[in-house]
PDB file of N, CA and C in Angstrom:
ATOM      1  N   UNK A   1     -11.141  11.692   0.029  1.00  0.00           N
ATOM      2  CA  UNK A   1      -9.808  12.256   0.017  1.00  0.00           C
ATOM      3  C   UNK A   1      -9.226  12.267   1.429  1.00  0.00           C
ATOM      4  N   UNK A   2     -10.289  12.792   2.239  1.00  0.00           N
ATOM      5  CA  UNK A   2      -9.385  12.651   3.663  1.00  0.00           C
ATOM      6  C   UNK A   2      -9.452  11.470   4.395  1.00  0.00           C
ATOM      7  N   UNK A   3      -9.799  10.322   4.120  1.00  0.00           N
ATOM      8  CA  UNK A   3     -10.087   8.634   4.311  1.00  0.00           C
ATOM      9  C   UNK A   3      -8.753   8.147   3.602  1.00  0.00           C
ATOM     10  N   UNK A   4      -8.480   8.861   2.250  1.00  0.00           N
ATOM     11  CA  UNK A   4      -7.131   8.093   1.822  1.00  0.00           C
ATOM     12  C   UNK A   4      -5.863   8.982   3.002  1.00  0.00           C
ATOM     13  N   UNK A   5      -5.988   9.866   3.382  1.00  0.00           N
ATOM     14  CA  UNK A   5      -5.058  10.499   4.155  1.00  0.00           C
ATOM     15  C   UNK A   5      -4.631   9.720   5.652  1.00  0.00           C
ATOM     16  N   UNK A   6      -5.832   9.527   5.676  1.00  0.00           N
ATOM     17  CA  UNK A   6      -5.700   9.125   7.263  1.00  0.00           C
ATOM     18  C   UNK A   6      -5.373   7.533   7.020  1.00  0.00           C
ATOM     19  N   UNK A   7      -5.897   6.520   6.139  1.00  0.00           N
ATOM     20  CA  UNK A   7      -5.081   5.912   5.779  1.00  0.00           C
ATOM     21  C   UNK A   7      -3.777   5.545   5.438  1.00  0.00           C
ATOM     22  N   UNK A   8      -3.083   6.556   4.884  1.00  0.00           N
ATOM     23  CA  UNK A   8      -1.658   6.828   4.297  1.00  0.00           C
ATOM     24  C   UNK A   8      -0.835   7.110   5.814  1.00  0.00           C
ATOM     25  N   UNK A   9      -1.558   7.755   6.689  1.00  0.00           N
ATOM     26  CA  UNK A   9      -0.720   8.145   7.833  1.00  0.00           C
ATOM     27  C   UNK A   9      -0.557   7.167   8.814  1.00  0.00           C
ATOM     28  N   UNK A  10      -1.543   6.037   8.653  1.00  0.00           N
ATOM     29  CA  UNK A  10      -1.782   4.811   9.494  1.00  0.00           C
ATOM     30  C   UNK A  10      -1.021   3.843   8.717  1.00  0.00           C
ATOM     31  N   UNK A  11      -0.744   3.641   7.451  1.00  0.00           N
ATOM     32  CA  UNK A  11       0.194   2.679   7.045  1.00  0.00           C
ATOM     33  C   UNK A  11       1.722   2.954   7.575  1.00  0.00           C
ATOM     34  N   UNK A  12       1.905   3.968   7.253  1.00  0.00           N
ATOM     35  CA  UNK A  12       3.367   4.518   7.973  1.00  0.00           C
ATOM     36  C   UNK A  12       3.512   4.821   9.049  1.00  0.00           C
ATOM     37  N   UNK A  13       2.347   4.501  10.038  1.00  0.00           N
ATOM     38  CA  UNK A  13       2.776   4.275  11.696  1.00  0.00           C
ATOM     39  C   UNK A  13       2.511   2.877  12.133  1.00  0.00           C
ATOM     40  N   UNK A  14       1.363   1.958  11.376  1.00  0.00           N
ATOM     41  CA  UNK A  14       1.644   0.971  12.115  1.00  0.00           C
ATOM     42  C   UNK A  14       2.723  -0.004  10.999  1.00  0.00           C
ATOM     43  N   UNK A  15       2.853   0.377   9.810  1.00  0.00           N
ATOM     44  CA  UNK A  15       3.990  -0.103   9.119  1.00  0.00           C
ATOM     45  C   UNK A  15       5.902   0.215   9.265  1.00  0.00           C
ATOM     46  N   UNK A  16       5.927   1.212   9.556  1.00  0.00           N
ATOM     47  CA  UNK A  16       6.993   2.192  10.042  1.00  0.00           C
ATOM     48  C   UNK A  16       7.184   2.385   8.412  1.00  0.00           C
ATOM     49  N   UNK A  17       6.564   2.709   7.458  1.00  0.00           N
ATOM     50  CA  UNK A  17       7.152   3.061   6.565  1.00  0.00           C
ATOM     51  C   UNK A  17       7.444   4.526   6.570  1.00  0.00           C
ATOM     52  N   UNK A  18       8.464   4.769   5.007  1.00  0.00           N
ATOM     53  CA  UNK A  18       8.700   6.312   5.692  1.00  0.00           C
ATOM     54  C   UNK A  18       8.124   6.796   4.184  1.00  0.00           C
ATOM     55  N   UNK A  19       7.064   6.392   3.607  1.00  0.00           N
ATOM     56  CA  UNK A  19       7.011   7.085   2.007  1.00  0.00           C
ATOM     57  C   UNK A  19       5.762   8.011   2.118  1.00  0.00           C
ATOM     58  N   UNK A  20       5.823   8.763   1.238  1.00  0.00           N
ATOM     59  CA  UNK A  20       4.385  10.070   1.364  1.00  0.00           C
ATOM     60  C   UNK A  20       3.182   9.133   0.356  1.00  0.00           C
ATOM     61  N   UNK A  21       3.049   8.467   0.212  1.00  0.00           N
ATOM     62  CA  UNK A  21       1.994   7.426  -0.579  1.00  0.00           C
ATOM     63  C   UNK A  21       2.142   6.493  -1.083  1.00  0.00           C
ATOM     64  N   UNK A  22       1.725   5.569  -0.268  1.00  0.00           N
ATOM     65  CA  UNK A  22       1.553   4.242  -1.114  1.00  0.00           C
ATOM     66  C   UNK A  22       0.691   3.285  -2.050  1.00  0.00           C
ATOM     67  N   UNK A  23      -0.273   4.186  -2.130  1.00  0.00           N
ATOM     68  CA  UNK A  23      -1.785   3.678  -2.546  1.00  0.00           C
ATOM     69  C   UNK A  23      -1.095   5.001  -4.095  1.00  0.00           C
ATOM     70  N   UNK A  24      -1.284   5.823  -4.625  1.00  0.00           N
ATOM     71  CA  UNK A  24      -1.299   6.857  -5.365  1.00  0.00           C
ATOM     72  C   UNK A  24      -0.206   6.230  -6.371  1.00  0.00           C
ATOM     73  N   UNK A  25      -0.534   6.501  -7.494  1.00  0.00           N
ATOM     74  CA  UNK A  25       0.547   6.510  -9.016  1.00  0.00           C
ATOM     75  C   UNK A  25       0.771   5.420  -9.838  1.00  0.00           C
ATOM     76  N   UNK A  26       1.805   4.876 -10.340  1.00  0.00           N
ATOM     77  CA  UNK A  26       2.214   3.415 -10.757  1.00  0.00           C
ATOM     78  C   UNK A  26       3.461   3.137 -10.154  1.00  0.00           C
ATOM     79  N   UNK A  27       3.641   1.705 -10.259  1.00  0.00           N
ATOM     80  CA  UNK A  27       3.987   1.066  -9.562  1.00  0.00           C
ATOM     81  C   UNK A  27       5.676  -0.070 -10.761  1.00  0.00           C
ATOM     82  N   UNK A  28       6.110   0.725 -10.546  1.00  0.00           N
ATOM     83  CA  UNK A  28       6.976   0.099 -11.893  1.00  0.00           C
ATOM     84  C   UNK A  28       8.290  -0.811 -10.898  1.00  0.00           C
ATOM     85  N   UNK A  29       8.379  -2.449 -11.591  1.00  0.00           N
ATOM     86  CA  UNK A  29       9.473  -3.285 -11.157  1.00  0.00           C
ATOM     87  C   UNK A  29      10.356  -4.314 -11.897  1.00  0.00           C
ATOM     88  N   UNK A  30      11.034  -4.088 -11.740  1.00  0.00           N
ATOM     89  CA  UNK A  30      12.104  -5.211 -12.477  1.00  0.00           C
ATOM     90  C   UNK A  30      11.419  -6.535 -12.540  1.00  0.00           C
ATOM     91  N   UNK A  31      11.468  -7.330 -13.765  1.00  0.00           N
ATOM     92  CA  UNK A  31      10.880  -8.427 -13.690  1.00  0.00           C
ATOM     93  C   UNK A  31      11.110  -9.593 -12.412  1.00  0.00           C
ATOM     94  N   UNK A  32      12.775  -9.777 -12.213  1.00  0.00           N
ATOM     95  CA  UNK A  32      12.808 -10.542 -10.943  1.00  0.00           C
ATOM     96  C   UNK A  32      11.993  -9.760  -9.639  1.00  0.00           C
ATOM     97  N   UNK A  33      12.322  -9.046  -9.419  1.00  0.00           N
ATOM     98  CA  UNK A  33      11.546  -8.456  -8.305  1.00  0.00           C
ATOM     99  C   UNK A  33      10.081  -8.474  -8.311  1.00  0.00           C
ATOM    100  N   UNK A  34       9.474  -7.948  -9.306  1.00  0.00           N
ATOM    101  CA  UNK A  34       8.010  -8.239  -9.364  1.00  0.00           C
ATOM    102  C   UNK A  34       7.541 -10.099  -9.377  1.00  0.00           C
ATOM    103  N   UNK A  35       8.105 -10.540  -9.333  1.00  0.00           N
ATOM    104  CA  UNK A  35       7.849 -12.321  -9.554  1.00  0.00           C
ATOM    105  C   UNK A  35       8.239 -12.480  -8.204  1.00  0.00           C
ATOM    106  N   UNK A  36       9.306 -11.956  -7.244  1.00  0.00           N
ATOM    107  CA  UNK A  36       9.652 -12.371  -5.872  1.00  0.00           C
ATOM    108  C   UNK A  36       8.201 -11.817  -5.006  1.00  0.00           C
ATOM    109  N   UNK A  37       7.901  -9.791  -5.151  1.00  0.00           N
ATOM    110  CA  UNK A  37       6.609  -9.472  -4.229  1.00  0.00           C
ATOM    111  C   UNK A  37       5.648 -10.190  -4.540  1.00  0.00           C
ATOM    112  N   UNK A  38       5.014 -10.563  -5.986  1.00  0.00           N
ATOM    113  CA  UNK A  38       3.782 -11.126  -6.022  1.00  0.00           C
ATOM    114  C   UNK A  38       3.891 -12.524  -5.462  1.00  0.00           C
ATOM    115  N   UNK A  39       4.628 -12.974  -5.527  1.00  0.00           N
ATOM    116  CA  UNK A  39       4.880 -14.528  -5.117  1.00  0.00           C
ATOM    117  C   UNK A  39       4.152 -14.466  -3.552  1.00  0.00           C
ATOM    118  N   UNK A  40       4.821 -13.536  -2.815  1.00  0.00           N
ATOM    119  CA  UNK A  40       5.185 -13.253  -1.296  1.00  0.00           C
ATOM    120  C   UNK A  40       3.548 -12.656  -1.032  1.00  0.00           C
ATOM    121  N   UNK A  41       3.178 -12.003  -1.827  1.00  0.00           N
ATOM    122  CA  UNK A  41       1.662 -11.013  -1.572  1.00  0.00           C
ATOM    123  C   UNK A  41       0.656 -11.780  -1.184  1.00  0.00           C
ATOM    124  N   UNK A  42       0.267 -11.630   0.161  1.00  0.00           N
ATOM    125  CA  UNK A  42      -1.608 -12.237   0.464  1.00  0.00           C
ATOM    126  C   UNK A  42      -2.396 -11.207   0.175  1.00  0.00           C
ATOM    127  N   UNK A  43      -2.361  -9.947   0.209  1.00  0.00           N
ATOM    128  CA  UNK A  43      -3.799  -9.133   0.316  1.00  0.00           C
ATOM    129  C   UNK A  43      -4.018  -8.827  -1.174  1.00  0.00           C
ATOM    130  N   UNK A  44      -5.344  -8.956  -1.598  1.00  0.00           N
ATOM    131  CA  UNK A  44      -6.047  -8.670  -2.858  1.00  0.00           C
ATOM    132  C   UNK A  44      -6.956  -7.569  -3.183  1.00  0.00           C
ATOM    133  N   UNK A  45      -7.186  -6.889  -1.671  1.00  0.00           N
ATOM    134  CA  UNK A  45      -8.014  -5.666  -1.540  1.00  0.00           C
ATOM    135  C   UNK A  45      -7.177  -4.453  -2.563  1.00  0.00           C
ATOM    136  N   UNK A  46      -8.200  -3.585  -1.327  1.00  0.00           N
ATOM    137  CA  UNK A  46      -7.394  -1.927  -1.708  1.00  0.00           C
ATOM    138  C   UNK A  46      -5.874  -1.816  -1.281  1.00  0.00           C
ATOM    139  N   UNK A  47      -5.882  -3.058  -0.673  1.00  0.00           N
ATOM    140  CA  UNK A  47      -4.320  -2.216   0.607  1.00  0.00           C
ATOM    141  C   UNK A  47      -2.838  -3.207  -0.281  1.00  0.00           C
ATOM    142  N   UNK A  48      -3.497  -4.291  -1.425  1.00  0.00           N
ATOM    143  CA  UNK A  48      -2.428  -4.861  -1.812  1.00  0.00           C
ATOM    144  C   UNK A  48      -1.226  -4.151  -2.498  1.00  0.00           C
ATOM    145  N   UNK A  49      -1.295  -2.513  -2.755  1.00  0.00           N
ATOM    146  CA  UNK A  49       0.518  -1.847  -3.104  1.00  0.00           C
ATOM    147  C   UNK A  49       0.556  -1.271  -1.841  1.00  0.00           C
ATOM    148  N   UNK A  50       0.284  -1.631  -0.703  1.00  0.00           N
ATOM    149  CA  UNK A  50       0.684  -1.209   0.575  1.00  0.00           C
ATOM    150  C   UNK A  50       1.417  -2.262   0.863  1.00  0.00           C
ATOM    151  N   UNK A  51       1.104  -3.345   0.702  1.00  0.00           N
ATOM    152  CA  UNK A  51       1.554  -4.665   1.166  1.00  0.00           C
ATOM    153  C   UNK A  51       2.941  -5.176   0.393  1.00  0.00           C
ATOM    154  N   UNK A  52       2.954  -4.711  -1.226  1.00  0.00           N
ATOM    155  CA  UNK A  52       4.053  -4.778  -2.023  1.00  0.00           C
ATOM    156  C   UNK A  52       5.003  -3.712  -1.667  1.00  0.00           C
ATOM    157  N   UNK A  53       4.871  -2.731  -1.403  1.00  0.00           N
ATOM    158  CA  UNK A  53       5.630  -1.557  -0.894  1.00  0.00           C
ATOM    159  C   UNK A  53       6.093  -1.816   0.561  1.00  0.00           C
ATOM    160  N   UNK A  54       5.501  -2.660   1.429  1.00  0.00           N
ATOM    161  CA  UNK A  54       6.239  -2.966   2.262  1.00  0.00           C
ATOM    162  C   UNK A  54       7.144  -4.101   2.296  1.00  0.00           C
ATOM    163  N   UNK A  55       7.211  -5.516   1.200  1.00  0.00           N
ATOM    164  CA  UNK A  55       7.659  -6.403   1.468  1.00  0.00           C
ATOM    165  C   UNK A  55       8.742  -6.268   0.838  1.00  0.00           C
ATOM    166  N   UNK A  56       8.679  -5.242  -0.174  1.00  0.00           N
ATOM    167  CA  UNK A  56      10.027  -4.413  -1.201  1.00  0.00           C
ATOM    168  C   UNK A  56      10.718  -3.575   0.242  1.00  0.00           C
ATOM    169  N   UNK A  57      10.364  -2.569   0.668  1.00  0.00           N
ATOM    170  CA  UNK A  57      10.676  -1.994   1.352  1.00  0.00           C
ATOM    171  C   UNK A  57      11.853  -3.097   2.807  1.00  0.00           C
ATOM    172  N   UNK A  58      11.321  -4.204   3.184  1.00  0.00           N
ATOM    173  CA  UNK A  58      11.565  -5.044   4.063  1.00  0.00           C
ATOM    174  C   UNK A  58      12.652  -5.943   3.244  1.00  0.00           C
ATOM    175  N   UNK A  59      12.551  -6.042   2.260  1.00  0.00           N
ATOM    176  CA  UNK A  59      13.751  -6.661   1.507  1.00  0.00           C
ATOM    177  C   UNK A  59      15.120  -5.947   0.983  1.00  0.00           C
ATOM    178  N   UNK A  60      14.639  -4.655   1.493  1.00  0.00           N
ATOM    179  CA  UNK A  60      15.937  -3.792   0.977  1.00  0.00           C
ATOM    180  C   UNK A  60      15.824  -2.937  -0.461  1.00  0.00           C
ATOM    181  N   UNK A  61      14.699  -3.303  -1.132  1.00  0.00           N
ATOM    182  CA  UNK A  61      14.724  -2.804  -2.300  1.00  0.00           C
ATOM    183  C   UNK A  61      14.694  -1.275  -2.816  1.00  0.00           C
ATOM    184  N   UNK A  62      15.733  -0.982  -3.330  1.00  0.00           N
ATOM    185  CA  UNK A  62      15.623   0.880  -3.492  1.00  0.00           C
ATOM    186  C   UNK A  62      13.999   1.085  -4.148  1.00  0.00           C
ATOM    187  N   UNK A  63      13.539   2.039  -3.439  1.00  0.00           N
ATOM    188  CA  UNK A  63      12.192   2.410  -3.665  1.00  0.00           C
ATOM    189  C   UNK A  63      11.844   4.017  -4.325  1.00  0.00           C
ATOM    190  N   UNK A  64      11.703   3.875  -5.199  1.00  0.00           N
ATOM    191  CA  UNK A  64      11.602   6.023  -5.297  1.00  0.00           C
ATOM    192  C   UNK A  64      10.072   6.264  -5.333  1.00  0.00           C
ATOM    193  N   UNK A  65       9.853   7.491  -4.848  1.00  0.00           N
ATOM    194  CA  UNK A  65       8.885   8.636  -5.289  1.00  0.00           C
ATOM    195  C   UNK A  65       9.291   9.719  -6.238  1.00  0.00           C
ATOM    196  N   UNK A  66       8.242   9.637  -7.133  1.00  0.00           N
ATOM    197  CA  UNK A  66       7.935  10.745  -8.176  1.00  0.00           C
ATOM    198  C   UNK A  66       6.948  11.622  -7.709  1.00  0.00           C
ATOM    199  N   UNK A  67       6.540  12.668  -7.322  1.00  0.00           N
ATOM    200  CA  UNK A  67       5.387  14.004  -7.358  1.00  0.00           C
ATOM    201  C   UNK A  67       4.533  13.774  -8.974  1.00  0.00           C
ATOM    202  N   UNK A  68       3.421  13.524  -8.485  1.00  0.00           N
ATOM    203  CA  UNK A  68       2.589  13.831  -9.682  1.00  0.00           C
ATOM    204  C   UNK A  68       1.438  14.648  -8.974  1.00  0.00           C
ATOM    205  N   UNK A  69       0.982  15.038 -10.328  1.00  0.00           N
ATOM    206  CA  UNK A  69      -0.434  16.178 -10.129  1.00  0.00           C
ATOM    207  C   UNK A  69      -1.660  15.137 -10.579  1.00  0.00           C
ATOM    208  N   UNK A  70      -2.141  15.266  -9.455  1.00  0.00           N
ATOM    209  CA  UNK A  70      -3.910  14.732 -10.000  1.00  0.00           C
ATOM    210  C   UNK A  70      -4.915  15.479 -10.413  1.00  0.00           C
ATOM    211  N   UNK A  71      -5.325  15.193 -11.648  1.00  0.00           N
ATOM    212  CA  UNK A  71      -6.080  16.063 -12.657  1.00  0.00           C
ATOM    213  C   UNK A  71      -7.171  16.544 -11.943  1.00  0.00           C
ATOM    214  N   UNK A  72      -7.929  17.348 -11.914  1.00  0.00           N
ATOM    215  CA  UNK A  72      -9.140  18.031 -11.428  1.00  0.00           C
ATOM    216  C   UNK A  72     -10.781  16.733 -11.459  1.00  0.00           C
ATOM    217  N   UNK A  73     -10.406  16.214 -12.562  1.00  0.00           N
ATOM    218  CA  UNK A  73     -11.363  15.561 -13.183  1.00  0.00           C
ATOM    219  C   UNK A  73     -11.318  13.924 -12.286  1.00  0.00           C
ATOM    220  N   UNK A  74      -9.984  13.695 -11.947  1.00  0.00           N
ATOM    221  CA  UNK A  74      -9.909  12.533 -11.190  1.00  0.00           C
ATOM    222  C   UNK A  74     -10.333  12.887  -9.671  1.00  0.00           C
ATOM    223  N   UNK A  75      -9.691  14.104  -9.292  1.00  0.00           N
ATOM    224  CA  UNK A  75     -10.409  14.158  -7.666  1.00  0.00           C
ATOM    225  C   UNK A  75     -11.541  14.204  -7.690  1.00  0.00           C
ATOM    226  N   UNK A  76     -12.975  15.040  -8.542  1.00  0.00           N
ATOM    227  CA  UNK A  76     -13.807  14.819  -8.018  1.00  0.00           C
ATOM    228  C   UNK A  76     -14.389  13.529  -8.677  1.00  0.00           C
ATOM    229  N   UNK A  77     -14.280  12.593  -8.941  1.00  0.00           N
ATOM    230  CA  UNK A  77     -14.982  11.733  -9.159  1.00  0.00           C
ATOM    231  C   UNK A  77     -15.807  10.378  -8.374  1.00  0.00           C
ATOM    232  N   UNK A  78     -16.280  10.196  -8.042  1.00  0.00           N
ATOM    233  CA  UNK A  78     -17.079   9.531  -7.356  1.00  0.00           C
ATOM    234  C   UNK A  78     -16.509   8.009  -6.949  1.00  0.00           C
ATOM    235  N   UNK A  79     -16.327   7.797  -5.605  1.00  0.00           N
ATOM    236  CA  UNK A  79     -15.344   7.004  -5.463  1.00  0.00           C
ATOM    237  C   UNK A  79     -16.275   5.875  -4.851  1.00  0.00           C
ATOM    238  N   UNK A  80     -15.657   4.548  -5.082  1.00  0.00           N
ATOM    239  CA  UNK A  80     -16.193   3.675  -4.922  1.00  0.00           C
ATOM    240  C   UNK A  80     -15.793   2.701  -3.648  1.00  0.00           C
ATOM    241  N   UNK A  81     -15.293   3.434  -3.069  1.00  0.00           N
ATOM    242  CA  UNK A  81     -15.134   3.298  -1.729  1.00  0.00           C
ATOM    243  C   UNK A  81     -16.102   3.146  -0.733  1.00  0.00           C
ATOM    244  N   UNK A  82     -16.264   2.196   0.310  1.00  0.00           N
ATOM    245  CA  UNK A  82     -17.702   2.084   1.403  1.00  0.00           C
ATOM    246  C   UNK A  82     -16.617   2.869   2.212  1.00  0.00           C
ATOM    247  N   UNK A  83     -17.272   3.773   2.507  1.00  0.00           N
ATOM    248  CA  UNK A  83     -16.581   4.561   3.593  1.00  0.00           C
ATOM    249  C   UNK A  83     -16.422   4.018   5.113  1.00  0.00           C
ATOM    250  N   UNK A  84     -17.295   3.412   5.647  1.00  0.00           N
ATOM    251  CA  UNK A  84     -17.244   2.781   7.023  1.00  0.00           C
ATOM    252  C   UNK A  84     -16.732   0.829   6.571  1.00  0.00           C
ATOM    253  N   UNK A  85     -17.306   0.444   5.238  1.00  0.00           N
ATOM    254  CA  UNK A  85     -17.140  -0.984   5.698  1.00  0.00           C
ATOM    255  C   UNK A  85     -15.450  -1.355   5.196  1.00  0.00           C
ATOM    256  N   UNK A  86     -14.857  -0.176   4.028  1.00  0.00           N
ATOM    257  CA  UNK A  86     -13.646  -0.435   3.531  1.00  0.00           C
ATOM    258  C   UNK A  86     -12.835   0.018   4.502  1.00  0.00           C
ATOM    259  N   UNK A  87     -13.311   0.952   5.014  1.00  0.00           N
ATOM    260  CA  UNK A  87     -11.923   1.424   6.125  1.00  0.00           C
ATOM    261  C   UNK A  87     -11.522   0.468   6.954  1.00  0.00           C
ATOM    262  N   UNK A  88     -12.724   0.261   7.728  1.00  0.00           N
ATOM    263  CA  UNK A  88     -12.218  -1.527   8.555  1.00  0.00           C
ATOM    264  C   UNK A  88     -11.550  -2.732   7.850  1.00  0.00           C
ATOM    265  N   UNK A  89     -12.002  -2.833   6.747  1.00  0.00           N
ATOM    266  CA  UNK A  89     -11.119  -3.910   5.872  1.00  0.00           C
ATOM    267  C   UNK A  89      -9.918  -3.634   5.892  1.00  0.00           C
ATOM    268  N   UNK A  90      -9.259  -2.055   5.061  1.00  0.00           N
ATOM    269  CA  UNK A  90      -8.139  -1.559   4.985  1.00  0.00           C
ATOM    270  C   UNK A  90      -7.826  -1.700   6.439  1.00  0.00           C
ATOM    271  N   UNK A  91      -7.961  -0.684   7.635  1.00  0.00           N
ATOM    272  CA  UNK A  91      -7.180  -0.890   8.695  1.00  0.00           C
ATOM    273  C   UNK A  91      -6.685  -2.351   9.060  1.00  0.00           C
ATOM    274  N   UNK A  92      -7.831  -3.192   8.879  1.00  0.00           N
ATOM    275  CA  UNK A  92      -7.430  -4.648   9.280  1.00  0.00           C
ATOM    276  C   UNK A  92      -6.353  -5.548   8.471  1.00  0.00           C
ATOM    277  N   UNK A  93      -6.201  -5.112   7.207  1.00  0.00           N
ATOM    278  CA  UNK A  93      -4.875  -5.291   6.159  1.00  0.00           C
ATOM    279  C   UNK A  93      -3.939  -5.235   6.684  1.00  0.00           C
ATOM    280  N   UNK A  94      -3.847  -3.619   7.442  1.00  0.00           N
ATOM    281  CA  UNK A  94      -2.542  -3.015   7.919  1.00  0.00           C
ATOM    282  C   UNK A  94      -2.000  -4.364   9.040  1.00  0.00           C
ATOM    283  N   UNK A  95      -3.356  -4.147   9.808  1.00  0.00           N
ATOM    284  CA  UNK A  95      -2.696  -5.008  11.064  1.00  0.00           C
ATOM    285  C   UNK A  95      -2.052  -6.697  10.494  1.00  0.00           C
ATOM    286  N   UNK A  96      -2.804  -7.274   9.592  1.00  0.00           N
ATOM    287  CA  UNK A  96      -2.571  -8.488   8.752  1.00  0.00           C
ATOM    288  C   UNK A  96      -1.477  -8.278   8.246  1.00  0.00           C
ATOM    289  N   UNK A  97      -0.594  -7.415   7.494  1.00  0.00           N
ATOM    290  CA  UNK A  97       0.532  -6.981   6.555  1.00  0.00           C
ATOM    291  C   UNK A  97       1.502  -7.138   8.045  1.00  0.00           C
ATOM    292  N   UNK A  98       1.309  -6.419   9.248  1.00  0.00           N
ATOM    293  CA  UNK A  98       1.910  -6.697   9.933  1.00  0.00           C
ATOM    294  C   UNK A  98       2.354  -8.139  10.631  1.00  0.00           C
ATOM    295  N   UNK A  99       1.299  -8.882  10.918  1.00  0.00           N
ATOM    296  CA  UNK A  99       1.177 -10.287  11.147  1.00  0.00           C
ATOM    297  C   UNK A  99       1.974 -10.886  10.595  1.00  0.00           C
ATOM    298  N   UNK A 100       1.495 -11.109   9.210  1.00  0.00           N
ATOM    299  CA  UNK A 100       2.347 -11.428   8.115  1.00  0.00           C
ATOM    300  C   UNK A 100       3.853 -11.706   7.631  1.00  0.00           C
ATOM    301  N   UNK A 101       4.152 -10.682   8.500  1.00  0.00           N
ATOM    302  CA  UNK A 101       5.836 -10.412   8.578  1.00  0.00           C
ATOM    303  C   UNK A 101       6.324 -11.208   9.337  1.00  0.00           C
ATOM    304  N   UNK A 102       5.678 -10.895  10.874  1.00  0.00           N
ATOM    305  CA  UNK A 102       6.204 -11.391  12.133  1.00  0.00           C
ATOM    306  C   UNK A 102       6.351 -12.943  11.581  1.00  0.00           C
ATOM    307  N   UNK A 103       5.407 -13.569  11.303  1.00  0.00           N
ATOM    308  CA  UNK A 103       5.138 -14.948  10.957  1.00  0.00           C
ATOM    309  C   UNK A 103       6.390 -15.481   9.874  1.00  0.00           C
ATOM    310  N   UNK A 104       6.770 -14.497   9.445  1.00  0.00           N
ATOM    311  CA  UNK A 104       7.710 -15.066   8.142  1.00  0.00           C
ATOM    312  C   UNK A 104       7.271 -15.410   6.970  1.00  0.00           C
ATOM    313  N   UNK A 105       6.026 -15.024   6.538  1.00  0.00           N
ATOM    314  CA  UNK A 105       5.349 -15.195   5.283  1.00  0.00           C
ATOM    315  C   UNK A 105       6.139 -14.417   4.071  1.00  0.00           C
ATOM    316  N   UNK A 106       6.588 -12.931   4.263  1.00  0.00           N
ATOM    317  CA  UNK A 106       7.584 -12.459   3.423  1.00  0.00           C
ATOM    318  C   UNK A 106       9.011 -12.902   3.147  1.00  0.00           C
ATOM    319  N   UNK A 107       9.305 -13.652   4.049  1.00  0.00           N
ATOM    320  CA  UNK A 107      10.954 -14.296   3.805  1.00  0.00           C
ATOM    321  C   UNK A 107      11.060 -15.024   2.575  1.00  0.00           C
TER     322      UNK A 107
END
């Protein structure tokens, strides 16, 4: 739980995004739009609705948040997360998602 936090706070500083989660909920898109991000998407990890949330976000696309409650039964459950080898993957996404841009891969 506090690995997805510190994550979430590192996408929106080295992303400049401004959303309270990008990894958390569903992910609902208009058919053209969902056919333009996936088209545009390299990452396949954990960090790929970080990567769609930013290339939406970078295209202008109105984006909302909903508040949901996570059930008791979902937090504690045993997460399948490598705690030291995914975090480096994820951080290294971030920096790649960034790359990515500069390069013009999202255009």
């Amino acid at each position: 739980m506090i690995a997805g936090k510190i994550f979430n706070i590192l996408s929106r500083y080295i992303l400049d995004l401004p959303f309270t989660d990008m990894q958390a909920g569903i992910k609902g898109f208009k058919n053209n739009v969902a056919k333009e991000l996936f088209q545009r998407q390299q990452i396949t990890g954990f960090s790929f609705d970080v990567e769609l949330v930013y290339i939406a976000y970078r295209k202008g696309y109105d984006i909302g948040e909903i508040p949901a409650v996570v059930s008791e039964q979902h937090q504690n459950k045993i997460s399948k997360v490598n705690l030291l080898t995914d975090s480096v993957v994820m951080f290294l996404d971030l920096l790649r998602i960034k790359y990515n841009d500069k390069i013009g891969r999202y255009k």
